[in-house]
Each structure stands twice: as C-alpha cells, then as structure tokens.
Protein backbone atom coordinates (compact mmCIF):
# COMPACT_ATOMS: atom_id res chain seq x y z
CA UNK A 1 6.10 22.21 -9.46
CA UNK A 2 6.40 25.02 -11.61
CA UNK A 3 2.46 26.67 -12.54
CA UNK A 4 2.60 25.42 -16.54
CA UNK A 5 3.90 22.75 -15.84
CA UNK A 6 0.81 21.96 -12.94
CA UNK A 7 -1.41 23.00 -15.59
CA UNK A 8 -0.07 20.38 -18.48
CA UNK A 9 -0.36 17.95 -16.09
CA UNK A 10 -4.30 19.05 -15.00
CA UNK A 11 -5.10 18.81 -18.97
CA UNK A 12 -3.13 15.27 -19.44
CA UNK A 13 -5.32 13.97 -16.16
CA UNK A 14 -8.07 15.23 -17.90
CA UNK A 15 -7.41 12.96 -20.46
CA UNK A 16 -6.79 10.10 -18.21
CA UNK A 17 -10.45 10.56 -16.63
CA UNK A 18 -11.92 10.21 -19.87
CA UNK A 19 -10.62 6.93 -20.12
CA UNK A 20 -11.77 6.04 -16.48
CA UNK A 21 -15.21 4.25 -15.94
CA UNK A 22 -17.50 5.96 -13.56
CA UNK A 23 -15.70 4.18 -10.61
CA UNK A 24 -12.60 6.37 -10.42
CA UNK A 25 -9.80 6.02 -8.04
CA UNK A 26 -9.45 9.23 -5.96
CA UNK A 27 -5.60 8.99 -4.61
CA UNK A 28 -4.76 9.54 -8.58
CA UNK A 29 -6.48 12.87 -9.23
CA UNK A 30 -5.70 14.07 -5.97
CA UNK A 31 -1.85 13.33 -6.42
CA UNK A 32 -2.19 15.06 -9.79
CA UNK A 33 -2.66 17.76 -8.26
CA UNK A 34 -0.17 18.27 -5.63
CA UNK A 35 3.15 16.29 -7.48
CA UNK A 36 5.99 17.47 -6.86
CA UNK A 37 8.79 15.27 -8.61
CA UNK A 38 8.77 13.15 -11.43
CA UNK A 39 5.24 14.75 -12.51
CA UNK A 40 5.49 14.05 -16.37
CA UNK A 41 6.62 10.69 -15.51
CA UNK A 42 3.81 9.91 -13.21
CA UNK A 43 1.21 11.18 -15.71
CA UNK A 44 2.49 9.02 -18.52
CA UNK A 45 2.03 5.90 -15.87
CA UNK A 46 -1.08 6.57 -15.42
CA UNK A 47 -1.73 6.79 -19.14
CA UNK A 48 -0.47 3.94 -19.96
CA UNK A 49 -2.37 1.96 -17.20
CA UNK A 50 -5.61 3.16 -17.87
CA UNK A 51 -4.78 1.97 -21.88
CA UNK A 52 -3.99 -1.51 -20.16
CA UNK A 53 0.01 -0.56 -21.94
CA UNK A 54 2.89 -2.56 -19.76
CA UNK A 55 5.45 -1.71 -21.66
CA UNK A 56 8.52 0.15 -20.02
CA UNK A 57 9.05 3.44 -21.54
CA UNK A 58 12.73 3.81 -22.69
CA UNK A 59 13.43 6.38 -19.82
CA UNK A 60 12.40 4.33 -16.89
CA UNK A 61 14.93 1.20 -18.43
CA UNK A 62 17.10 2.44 -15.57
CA UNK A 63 16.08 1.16 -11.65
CA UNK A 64 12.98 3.10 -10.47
CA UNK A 65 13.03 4.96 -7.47
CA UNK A 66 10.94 4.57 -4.38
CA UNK A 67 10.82 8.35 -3.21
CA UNK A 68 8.25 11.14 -2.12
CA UNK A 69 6.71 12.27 -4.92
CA UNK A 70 3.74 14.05 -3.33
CA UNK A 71 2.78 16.47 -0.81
CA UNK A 72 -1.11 15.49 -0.03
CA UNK A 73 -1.58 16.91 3.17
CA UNK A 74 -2.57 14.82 6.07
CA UNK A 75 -6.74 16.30 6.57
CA UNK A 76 -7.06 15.10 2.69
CA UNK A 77 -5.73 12.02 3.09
CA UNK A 78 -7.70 10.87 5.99
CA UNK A 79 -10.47 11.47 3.34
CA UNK A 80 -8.88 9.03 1.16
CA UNK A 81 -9.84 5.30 1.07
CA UNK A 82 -9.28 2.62 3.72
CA UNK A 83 -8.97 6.45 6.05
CA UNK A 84 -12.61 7.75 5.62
CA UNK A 85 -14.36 4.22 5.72
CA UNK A 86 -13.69 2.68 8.65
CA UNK A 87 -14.16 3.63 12.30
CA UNK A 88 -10.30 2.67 13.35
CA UNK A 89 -7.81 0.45 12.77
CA UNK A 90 -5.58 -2.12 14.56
CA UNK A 91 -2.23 -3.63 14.49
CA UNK A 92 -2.24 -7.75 15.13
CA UNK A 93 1.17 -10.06 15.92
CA UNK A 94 0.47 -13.04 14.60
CA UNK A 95 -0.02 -16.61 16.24
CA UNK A 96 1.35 -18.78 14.51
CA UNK A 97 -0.62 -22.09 14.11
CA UNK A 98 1.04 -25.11 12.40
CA UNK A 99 -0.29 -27.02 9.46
CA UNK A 100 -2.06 -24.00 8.10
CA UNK A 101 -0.98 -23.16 5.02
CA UNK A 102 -1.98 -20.15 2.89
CA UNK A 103 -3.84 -18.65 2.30
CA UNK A 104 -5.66 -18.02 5.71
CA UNK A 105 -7.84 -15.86 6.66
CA UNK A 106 -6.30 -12.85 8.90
CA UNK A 107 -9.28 -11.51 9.83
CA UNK A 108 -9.93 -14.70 12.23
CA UNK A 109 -9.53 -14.19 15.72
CA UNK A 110 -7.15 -17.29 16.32
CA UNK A 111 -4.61 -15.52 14.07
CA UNK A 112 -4.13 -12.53 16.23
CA UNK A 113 -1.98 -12.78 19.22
CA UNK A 114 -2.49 -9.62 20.49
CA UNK A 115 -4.27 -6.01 18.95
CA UNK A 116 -3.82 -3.16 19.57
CA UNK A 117 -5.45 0.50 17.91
CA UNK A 118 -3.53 2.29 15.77
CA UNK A 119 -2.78 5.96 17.25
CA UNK A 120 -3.65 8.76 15.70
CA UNK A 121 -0.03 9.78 15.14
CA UNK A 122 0.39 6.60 13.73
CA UNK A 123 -2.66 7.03 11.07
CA UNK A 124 -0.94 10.03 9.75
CA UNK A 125 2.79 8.45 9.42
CA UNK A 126 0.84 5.63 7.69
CA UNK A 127 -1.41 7.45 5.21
CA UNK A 128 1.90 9.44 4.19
CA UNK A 129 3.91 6.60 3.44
CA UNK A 130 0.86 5.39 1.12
CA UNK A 131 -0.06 8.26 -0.76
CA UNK A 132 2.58 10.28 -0.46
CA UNK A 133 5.52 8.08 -1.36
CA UNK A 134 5.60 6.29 -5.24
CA UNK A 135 7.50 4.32 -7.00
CA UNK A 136 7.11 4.84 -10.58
CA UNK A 137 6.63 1.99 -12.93
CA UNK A 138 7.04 -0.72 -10.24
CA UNK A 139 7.14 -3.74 -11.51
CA UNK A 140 7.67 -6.13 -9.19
CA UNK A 141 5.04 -4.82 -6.08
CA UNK A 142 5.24 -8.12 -3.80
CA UNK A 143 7.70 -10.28 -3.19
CA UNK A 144 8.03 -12.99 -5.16
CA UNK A 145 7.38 -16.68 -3.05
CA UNK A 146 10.81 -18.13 -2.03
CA UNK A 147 11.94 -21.10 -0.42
CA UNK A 148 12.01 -21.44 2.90
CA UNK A 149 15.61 -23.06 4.51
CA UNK A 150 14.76 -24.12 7.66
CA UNK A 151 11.52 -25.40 9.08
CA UNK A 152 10.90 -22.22 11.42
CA UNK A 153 6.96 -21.33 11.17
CA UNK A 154 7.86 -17.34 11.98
CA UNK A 155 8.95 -17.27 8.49
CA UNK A 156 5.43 -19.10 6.92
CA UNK A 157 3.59 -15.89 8.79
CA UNK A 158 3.73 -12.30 8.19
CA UNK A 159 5.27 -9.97 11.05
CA UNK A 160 2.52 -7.17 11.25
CA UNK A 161 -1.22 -7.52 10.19
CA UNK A 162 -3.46 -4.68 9.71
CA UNK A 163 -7.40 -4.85 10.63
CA UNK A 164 -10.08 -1.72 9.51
CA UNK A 165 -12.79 -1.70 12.10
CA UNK A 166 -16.37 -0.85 11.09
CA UNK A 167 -19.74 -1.39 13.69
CA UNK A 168 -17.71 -2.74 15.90
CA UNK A 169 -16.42 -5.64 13.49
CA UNK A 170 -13.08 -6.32 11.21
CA UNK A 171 -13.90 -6.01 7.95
CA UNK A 172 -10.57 -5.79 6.12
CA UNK A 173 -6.99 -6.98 6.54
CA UNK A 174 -3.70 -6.27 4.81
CA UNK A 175 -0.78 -8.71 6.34
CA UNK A 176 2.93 -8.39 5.59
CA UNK A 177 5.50 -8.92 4.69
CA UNK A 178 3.36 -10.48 1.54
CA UNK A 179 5.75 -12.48 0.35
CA UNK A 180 3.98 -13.00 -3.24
CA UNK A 181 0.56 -14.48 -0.66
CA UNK A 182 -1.69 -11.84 -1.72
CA UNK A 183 -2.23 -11.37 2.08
CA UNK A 184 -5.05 -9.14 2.13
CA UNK A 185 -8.71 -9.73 1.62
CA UNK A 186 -9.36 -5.98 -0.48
CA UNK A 187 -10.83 -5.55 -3.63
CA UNK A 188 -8.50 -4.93 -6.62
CA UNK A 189 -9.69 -1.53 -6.50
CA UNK A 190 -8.93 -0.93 -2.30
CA UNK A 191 -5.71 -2.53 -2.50
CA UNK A 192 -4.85 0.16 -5.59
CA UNK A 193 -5.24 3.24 -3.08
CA UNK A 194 -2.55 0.97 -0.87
CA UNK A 195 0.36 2.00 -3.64
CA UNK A 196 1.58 -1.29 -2.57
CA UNK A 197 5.65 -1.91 -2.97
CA UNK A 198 8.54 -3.92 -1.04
CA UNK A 199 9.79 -0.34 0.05
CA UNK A 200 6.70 0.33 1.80
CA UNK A 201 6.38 -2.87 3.58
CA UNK A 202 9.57 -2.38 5.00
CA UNK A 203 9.18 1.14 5.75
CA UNK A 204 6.23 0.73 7.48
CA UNK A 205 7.68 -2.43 8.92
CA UNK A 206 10.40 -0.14 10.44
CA UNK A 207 7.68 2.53 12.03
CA UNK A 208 5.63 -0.61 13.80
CA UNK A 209 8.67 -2.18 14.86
CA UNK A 210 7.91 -2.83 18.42
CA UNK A 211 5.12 -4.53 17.68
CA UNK A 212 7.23 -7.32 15.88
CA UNK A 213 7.60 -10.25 17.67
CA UNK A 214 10.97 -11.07 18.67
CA UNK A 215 11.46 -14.43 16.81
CA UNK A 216 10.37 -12.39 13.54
CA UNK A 217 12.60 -9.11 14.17
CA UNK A 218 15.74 -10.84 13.05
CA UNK A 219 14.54 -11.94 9.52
C-alpha cells in the first residue's frame, strides 16, 4: 500500500474506533494496518457497519471478490481471537445419529467419531485463511438451507467440526459446511473474528480434506 494512502486509512480507522464501544474487535484494526488491496473499500465497510448502514455502495453492485486482502503475519495472528484463548484445537468427523435434527450440540461427545489435534502447521494455514483472506461486502456469509433430495443422513451433518480446548475441556465449536444452521456455539462477537464466508468453508474444507469421511467427500 502506498505510505499516504496507509496513513488515510489510519485516520478513517480512527474514526471508526470512535464509533466502537469499549469492546472492540481486534482482527479490524490490525488488518487496517497491514491491507494491501482494496484498502479504501475495506475502510468504507467497516464504516458503514459500525453506522449499522446495509446498503451496497454503487461500486461493489458488481460480484465481490473472495481474495487476500491482508498480509497479518502468522506470530500476530496467533494473538488474535479463538488463537490466543484456547490451549489447542481439534478436528472431529462426525457420527451421524438419526432422528436428531438441528440444531445439536457439537460439542457432545456422541457427535464426534473420531478427533484429532490440529498441527501446528495446520493452525497457521487456518488463521491465514481467516484473517488474511476477505470478501468485501459479503452478503450472503452461510449458505442458505436447501432441500435435501434423497434421504442420505451424510448430507443432514456437516463434514468437518472444529473444537477449542481450554483446562482440558471443549469449550467452543464451529461445524461446517453451515448450511444456513448457525453451526457454532460462539458469541456474535467470536464468530466476527471467524470472517465467515462459503469461500472459506470450502477452502478450508479443501486443506482438511482427509479428514472427510468418505460418504461426505463426494457432495
């Protein structure tokens, strides 16, 4: 980003801050600060979601693009929320257990069919897909809920759940694909550091891969 450019954007965040409560969101300032593409564009979305404004700007009529936007390097962001509160974190296949509808709580044992920690490695390819990758003005986040066509139970359950350890316990989950469930049990303010989108579900979907169980890999 060119320097006066950096600094417009320091003085607009400024701006945005004033408008924050006391409870800011961290991942904003500290993209602010290291953008790299679509800066202007990124500040005015923040602008206009502090000022509760969801009207589409006349620039962004055309399709948003999912795309790497920022260059937070990987010690910050394992400072950055779900990172720097919990102790590690796991990746569950699902069991899938008929006549349970949604919601259901991942974070139950009976739902996992097996766990395994996350590696190191994969921490880092995971926190850059989440705060380094935005799509601006995003819309549509989640799927929408859709008919199922068959009566195949893979496609009631999500392919990859998430679980933050703390003392020794799972305290949060994130599950996907969402599919318009809201499968996650994080506050609205948690699940805003997630920069959740369709693109990064399936992105992330494509780095965990192996851990997909093989009735769920073909859908």
């Amino acid at each position: 980003m060119k320097p006066y450019l950096k600094i417009i954007n320091i003085i607009l965040f400024t701006a945005i801050q004033l408008c924050y409560s006391q409870n800011k969101i961290v991942l904003d300032s500290v993209r602010v600060s290291v953008c790299k593409k679509k800066c202007k564009t990124f500040t005015k979305e923040l602008l206009d979601k502090k000022n509760n404004n969801s009207a589409t700007p006349s620039f962004m009529l055309g399709t948003p693009k999912y795309l790497k936007m920022f260059s937070i390097s990987s010690k910050v962001r394992m400072n950055i929320y779900p990172f720097n509160e919990y102790d590690s974190i796991y990746i569950a296949k699902p069991t899938f257990i008929k006549d349970i509808e949604e919601p259901r709580n991942y974070l139950q044992e009976k739902y996992h069919n097996s766990v395994r920690i996350l590696t190191e490695d994969e921490k880092i390819k995971l926190s850059d897909i989440l705060f380094n990758y935005h799509k601006t003005y995003d819309l549509y986040r989640i799927g929408e809920r859709s008919t199922i066509g068959c009566d195949c139970i893979q496609l009631k359950y999500p392919k990859i759940i998430l679980l933050f350890k703390k003392a020794g316990q799972f305290k949060k989950y994130i599950a996907f694909p969402d599919d318009g469930w809201n499968r996650y049990n994080l506050t609205d303010e948690e699940y805003q550091n997630f920069d959740w989108s369709e693109e990064k579900e399936n992105v992330i979907l494509d780095m965990l891969k192996k851990d997909i169980l093989p009735n769920q890999k073909k859908n």
